[in-house]
PDB file of N, CA and C in Angstrom:
ATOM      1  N   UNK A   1      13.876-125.769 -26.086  1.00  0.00           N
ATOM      2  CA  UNK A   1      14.774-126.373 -27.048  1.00  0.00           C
ATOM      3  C   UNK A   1      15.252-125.331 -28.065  1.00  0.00           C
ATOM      4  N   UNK A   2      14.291-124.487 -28.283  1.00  0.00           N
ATOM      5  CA  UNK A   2      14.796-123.414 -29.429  1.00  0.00           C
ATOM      6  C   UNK A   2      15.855-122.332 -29.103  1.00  0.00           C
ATOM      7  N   UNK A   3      16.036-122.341 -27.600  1.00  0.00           N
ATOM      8  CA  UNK A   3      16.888-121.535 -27.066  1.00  0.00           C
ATOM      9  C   UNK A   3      18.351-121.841 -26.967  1.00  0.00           C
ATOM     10  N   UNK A   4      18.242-123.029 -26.764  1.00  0.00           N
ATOM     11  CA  UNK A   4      19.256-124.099 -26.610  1.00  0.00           C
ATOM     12  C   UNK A   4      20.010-124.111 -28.292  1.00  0.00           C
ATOM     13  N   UNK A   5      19.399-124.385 -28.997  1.00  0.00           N
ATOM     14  CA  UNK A   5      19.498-123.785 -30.507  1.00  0.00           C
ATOM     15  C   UNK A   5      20.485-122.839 -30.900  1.00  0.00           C
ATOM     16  N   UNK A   6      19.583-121.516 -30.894  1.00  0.00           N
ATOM     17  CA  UNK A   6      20.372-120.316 -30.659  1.00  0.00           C
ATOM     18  C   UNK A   6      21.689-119.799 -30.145  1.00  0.00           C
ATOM     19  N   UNK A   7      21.741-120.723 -28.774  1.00  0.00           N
ATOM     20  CA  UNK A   7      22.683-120.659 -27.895  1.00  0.00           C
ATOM     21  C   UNK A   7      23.945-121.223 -28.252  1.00  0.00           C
ATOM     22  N   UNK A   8      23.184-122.311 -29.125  1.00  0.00           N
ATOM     23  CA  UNK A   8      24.349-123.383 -29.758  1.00  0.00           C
ATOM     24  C   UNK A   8      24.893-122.564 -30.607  1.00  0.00           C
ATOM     25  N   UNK A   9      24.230-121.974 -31.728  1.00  0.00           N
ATOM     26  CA  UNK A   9      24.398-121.201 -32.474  1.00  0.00           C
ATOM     27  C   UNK A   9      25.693-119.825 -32.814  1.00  0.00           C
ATOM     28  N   UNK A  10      24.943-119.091 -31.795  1.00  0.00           N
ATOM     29  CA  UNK A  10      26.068-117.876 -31.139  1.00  0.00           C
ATOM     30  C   UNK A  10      27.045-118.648 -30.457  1.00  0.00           C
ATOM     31  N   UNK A  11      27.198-119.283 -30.019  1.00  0.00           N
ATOM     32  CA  UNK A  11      28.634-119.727 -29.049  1.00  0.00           C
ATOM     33  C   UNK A  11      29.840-120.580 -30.128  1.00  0.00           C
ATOM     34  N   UNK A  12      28.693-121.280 -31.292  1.00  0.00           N
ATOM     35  CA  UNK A  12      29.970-121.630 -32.702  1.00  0.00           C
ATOM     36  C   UNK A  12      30.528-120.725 -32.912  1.00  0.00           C
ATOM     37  N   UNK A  13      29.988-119.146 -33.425  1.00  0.00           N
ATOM     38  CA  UNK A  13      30.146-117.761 -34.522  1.00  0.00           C
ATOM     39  C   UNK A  13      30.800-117.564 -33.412  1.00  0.00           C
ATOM     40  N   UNK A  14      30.650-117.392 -31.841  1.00  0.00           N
ATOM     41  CA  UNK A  14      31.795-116.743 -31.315  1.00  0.00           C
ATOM     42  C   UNK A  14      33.429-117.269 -31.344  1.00  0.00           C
ATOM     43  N   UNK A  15      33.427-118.139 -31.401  1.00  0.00           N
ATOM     44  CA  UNK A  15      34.507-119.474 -31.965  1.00  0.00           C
ATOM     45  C   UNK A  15      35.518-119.218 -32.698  1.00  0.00           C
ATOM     46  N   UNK A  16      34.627-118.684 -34.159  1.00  0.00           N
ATOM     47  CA  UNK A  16      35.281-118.694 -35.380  1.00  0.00           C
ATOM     48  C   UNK A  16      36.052-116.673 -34.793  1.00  0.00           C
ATOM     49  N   UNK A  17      35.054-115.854 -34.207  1.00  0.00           N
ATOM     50  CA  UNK A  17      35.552-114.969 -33.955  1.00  0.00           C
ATOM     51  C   UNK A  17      36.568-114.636 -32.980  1.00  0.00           C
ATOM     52  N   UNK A  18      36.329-115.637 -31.895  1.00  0.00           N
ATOM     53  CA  UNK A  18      37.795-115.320 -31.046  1.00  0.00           C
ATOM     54  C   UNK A  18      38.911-115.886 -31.532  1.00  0.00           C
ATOM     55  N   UNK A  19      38.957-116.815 -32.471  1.00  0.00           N
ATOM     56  CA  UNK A  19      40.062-117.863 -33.397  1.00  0.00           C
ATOM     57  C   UNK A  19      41.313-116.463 -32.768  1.00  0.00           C
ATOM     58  N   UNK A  20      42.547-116.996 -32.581  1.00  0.00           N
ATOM     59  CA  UNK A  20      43.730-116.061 -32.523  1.00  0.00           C
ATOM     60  C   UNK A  20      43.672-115.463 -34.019  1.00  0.00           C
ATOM     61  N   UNK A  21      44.442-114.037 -33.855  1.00  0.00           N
ATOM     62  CA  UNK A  21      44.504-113.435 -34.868  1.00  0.00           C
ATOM     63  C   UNK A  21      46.170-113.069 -35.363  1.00  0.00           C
ATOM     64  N   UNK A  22      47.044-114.278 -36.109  1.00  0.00           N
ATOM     65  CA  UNK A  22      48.291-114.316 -36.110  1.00  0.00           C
ATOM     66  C   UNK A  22      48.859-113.002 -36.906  1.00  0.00           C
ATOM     67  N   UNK A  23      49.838-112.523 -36.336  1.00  0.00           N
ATOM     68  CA  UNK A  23      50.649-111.561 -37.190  1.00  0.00           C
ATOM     69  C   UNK A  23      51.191-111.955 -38.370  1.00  0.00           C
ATOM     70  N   UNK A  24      51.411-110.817 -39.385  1.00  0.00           N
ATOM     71  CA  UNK A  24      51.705-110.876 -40.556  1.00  0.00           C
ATOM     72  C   UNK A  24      53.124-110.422 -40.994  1.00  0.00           C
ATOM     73  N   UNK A  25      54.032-111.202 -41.929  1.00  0.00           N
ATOM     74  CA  UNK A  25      55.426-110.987 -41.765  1.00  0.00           C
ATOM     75  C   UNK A  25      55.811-110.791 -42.939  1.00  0.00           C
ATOM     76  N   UNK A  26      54.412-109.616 -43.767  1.00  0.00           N
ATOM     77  CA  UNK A  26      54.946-108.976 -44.546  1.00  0.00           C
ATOM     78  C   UNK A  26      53.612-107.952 -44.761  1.00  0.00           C
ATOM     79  N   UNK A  27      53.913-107.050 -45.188  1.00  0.00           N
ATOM     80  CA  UNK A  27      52.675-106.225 -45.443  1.00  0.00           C
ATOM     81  C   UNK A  27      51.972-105.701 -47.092  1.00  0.00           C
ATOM     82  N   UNK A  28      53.073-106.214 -47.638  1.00  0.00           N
ATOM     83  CA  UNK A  28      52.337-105.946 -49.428  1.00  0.00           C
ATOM     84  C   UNK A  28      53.010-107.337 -49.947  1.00  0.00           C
ATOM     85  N   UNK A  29      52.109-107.959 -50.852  1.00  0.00           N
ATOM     86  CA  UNK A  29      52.133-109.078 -51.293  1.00  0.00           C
ATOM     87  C   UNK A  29      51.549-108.673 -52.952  1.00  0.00           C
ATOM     88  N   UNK A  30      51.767-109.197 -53.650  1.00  0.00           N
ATOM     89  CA  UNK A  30      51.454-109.354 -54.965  1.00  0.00           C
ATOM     90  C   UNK A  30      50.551-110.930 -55.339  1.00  0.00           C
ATOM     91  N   UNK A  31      49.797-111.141 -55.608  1.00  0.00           N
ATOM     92  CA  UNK A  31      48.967-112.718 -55.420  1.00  0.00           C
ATOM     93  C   UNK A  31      48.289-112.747 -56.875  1.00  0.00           C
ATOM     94  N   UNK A  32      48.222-114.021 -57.852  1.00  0.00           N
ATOM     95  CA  UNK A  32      48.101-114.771 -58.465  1.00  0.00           C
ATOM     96  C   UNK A  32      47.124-115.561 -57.896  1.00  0.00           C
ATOM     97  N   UNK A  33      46.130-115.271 -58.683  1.00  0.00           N
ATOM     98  CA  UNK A  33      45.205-116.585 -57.981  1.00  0.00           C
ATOM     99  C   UNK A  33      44.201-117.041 -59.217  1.00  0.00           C
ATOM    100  N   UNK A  34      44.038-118.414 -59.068  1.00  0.00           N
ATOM    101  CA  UNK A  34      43.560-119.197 -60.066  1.00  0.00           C
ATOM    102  C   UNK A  34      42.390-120.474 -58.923  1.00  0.00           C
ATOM    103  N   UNK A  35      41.628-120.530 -59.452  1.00  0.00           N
ATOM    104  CA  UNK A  35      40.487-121.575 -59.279  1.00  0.00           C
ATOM    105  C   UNK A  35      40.753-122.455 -60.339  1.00  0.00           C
ATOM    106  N   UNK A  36      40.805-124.033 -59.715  1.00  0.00           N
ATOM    107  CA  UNK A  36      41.387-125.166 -60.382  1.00  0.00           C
ATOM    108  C   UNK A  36      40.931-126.229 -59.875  1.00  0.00           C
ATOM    109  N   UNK A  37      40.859-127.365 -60.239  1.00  0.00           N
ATOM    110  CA  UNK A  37      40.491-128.496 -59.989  1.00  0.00           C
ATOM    111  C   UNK A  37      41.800-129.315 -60.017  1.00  0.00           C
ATOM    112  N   UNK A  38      42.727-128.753 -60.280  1.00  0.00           N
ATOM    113  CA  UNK A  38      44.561-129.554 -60.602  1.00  0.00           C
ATOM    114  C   UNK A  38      44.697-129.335 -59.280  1.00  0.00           C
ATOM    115  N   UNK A  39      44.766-130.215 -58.284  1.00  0.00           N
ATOM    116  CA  UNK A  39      45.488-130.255 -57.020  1.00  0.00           C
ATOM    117  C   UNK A  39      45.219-131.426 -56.620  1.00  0.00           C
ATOM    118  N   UNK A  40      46.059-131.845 -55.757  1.00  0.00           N
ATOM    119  CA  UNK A  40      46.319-133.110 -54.946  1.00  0.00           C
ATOM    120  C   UNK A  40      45.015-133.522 -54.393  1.00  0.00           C
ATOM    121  N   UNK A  41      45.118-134.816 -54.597  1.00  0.00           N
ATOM    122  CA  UNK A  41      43.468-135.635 -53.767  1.00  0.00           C
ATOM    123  C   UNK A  41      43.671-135.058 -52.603  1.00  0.00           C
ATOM    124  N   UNK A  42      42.683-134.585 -51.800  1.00  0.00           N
ATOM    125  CA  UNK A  42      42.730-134.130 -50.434  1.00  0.00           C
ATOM    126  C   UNK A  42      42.710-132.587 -50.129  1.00  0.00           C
ATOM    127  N   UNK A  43      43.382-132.031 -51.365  1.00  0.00           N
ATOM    128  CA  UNK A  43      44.218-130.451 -50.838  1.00  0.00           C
ATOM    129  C   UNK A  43      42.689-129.287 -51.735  1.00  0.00           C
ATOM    130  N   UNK A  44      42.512-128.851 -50.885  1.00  0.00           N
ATOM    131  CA  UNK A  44      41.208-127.729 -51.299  1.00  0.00           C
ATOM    132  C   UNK A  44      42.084-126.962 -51.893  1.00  0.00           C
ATOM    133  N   UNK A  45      43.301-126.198 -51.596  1.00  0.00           N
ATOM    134  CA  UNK A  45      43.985-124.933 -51.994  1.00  0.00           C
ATOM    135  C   UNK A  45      45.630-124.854 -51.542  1.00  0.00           C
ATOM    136  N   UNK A  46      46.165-123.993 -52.232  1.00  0.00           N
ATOM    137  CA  UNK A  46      47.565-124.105 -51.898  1.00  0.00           C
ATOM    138  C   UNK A  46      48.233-122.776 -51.973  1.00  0.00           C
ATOM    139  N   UNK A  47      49.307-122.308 -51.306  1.00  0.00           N
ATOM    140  CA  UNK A  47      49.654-120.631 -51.809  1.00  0.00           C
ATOM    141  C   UNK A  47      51.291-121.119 -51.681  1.00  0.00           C
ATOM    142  N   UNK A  48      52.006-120.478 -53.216  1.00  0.00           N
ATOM    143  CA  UNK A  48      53.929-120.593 -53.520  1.00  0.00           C
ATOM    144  C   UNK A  48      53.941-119.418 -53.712  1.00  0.00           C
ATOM    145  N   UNK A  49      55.062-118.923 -53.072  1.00  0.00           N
ATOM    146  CA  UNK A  49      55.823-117.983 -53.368  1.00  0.00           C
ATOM    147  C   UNK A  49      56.946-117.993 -54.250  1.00  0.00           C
ATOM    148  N   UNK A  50      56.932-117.147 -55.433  1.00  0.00           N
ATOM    149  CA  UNK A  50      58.120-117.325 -56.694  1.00  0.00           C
ATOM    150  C   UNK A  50      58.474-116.170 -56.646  1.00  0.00           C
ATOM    151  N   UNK A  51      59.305-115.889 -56.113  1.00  0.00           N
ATOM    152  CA  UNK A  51      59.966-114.197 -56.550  1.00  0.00           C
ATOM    153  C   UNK A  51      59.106-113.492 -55.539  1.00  0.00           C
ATOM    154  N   UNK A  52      58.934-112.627 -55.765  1.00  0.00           N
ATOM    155  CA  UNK A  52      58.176-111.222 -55.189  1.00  0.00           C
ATOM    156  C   UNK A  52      56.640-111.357 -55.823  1.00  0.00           C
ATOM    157  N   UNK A  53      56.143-112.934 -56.226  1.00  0.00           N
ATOM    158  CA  UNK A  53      54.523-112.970 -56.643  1.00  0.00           C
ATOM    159  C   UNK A  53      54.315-114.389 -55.748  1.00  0.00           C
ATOM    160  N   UNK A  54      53.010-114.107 -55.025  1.00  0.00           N
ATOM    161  CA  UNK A  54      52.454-115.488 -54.400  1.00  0.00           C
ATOM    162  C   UNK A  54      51.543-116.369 -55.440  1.00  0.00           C
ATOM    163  N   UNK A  55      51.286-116.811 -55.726  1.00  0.00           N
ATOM    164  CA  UNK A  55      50.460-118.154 -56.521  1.00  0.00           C
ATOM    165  C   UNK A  55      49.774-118.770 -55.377  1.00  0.00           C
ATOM    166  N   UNK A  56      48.476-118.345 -55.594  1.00  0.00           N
ATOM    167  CA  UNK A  56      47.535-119.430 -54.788  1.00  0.00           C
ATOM    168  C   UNK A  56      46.350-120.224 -55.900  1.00  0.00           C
ATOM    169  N   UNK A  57      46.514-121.185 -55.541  1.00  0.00           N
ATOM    170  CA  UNK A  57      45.315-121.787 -56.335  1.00  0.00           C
ATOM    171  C   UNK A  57      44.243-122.183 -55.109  1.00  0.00           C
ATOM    172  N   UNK A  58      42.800-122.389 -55.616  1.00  0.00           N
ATOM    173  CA  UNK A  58      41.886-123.208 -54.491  1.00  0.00           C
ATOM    174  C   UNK A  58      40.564-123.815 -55.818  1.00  0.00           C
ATOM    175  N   UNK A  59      40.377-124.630 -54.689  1.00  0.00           N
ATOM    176  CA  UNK A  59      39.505-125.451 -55.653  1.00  0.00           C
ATOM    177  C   UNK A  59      37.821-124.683 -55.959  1.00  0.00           C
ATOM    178  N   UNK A  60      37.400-124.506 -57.016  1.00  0.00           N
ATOM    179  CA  UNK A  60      36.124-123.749 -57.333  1.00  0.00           C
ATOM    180  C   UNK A  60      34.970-124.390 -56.280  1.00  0.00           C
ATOM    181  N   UNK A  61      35.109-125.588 -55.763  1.00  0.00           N
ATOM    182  CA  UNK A  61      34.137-126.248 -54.642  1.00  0.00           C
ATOM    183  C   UNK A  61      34.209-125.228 -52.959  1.00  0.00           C
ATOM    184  N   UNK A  62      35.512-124.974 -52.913  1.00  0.00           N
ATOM    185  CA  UNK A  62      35.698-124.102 -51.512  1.00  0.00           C
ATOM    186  C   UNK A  62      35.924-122.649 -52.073  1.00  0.00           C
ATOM    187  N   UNK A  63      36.038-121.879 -52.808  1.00  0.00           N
ATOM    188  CA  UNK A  63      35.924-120.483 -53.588  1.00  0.00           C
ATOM    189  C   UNK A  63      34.188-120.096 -52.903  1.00  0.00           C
ATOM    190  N   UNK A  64      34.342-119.113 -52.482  1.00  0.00           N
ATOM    191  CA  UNK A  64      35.314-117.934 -51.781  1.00  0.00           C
ATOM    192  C   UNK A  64      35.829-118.846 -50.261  1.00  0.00           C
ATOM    193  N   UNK A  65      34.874-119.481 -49.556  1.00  0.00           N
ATOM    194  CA  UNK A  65      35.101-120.154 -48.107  1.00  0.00           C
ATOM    195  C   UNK A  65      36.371-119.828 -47.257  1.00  0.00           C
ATOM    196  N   UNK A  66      37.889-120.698 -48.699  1.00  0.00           N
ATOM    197  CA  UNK A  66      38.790-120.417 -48.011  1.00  0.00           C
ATOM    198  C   UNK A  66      39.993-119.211 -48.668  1.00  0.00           C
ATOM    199  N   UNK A  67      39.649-118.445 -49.229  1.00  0.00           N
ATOM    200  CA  UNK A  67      40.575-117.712 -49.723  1.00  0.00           C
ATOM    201  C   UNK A  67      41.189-117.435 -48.702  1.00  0.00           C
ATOM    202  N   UNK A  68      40.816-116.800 -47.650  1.00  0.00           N
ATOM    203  CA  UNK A  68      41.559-116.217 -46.315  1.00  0.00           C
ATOM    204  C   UNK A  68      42.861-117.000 -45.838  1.00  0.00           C
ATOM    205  N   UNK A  69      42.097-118.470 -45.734  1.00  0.00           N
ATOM    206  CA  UNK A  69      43.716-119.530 -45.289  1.00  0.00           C
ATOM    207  C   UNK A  69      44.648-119.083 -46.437  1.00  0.00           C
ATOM    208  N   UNK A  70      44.426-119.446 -47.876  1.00  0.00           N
ATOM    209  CA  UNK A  70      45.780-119.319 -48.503  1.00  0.00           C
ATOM    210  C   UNK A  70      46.174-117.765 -48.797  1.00  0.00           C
ATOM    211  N   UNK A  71      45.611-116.767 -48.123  1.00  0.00           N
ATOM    212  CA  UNK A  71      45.754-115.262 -48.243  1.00  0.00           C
ATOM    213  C   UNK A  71      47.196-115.050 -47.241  1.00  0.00           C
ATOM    214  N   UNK A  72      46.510-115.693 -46.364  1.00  0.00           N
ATOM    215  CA  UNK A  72      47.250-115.595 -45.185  1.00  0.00           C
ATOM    216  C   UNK A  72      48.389-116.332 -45.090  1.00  0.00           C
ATOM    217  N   UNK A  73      48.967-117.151 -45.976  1.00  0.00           N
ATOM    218  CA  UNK A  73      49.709-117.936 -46.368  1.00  0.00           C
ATOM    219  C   UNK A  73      50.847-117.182 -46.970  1.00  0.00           C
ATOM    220  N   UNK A  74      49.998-116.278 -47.907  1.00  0.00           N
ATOM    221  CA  UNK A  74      50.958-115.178 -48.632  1.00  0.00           C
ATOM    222  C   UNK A  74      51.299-114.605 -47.649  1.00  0.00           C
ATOM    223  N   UNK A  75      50.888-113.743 -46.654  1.00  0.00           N
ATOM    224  CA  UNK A  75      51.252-112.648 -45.705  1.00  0.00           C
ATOM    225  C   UNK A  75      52.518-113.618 -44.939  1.00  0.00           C
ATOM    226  N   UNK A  76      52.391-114.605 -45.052  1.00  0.00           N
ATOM    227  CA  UNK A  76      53.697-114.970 -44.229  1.00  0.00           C
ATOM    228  C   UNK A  76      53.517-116.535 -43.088  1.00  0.00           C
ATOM    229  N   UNK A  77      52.033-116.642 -43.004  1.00  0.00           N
ATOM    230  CA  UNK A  77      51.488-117.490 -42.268  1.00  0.00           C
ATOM    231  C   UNK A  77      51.496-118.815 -42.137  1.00  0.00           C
ATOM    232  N   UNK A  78      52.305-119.537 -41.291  1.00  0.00           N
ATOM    233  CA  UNK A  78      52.147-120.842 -41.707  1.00  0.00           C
ATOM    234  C   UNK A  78      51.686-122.311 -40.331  1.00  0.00           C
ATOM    235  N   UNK A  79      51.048-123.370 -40.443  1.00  0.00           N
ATOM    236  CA  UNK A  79      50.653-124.343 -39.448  1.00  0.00           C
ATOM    237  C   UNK A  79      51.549-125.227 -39.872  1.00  0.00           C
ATOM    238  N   UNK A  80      51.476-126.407 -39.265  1.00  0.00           N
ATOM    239  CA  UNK A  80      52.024-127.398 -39.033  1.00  0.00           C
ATOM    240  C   UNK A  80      51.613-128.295 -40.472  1.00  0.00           C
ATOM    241  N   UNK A  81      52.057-129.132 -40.647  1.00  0.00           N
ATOM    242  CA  UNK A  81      52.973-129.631 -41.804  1.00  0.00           C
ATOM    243  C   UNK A  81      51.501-130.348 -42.325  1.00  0.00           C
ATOM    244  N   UNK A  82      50.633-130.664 -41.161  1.00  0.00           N
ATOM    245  CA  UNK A  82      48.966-131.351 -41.930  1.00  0.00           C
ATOM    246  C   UNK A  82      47.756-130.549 -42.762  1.00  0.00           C
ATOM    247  N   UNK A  83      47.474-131.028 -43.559  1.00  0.00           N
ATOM    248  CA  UNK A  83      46.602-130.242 -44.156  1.00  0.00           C
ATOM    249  C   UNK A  83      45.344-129.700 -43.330  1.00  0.00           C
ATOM    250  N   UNK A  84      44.900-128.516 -43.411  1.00  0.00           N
ATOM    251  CA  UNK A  84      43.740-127.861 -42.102  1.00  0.00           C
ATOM    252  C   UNK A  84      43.154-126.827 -42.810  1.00  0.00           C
ATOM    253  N   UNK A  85      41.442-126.964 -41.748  1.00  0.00           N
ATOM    254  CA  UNK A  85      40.841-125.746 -42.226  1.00  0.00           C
ATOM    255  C   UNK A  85      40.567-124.621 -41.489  1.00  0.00           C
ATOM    256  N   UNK A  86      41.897-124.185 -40.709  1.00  0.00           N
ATOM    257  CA  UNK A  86      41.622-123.257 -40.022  1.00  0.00           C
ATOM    258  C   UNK A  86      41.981-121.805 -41.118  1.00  0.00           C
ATOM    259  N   UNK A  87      40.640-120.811 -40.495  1.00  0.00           N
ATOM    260  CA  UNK A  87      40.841-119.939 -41.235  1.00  0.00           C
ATOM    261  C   UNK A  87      39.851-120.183 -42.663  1.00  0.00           C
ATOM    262  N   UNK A  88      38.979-121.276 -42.931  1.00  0.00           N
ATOM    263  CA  UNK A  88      38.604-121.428 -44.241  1.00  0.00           C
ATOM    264  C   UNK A  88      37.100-121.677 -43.437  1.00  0.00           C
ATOM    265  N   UNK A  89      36.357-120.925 -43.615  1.00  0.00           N
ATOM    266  CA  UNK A  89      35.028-120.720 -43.552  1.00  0.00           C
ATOM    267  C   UNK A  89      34.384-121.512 -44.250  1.00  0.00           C
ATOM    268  N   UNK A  90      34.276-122.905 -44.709  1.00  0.00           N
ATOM    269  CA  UNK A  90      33.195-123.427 -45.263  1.00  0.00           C
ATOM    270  C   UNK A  90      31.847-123.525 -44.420  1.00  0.00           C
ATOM    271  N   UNK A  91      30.975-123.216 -45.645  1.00  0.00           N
ATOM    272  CA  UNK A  91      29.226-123.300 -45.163  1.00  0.00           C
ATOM    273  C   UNK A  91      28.419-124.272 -44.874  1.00  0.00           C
TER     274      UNK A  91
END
């Protein structure tokens, strides 16, 4: 059973590591970032672009977990119109 465990184990972490690795459609970003509890029921984090500065906020409950999703948000990155945690490592 303990193997089975393990097995379970490594084959999640390989998961999160083969995840596709999307290209980026910009390469210098300027980012604003604030930890907040002001966001929509539901929404952990969010990233706007104003000018030539990104604004991401995320909620101090998922800080650090998902910085990466709304990082990647700045770089240019975007899913489908539902809210998701791909890319956000919670523990």
């Amino acid at each position: 059973m303990r193997a089975f465990g393990v097995a379970l184990l490594l084959t999640g972490c390989a998961s999160i590591f083969d995840a596709p690795r999307p290209e980026a459609d910009r390469t210098n970003v300027v980012i604003h970032f604030s930890l907040t509890d002001e966001l929509p029921a539901g929404v952990n984090g969010d990233a706007l672009e104003v000018g030539n500065v990104c604004h991401i906020r995320l909620r101090p409950s998922v800080y650090p977990d998902c910085v990466t999703h709304e990082v990647m948000h700045c770089l240019g990155w975007q899913h489908d119109e539902k809210p998701n945690q791909q890319f956000c490592f919670i523990r």
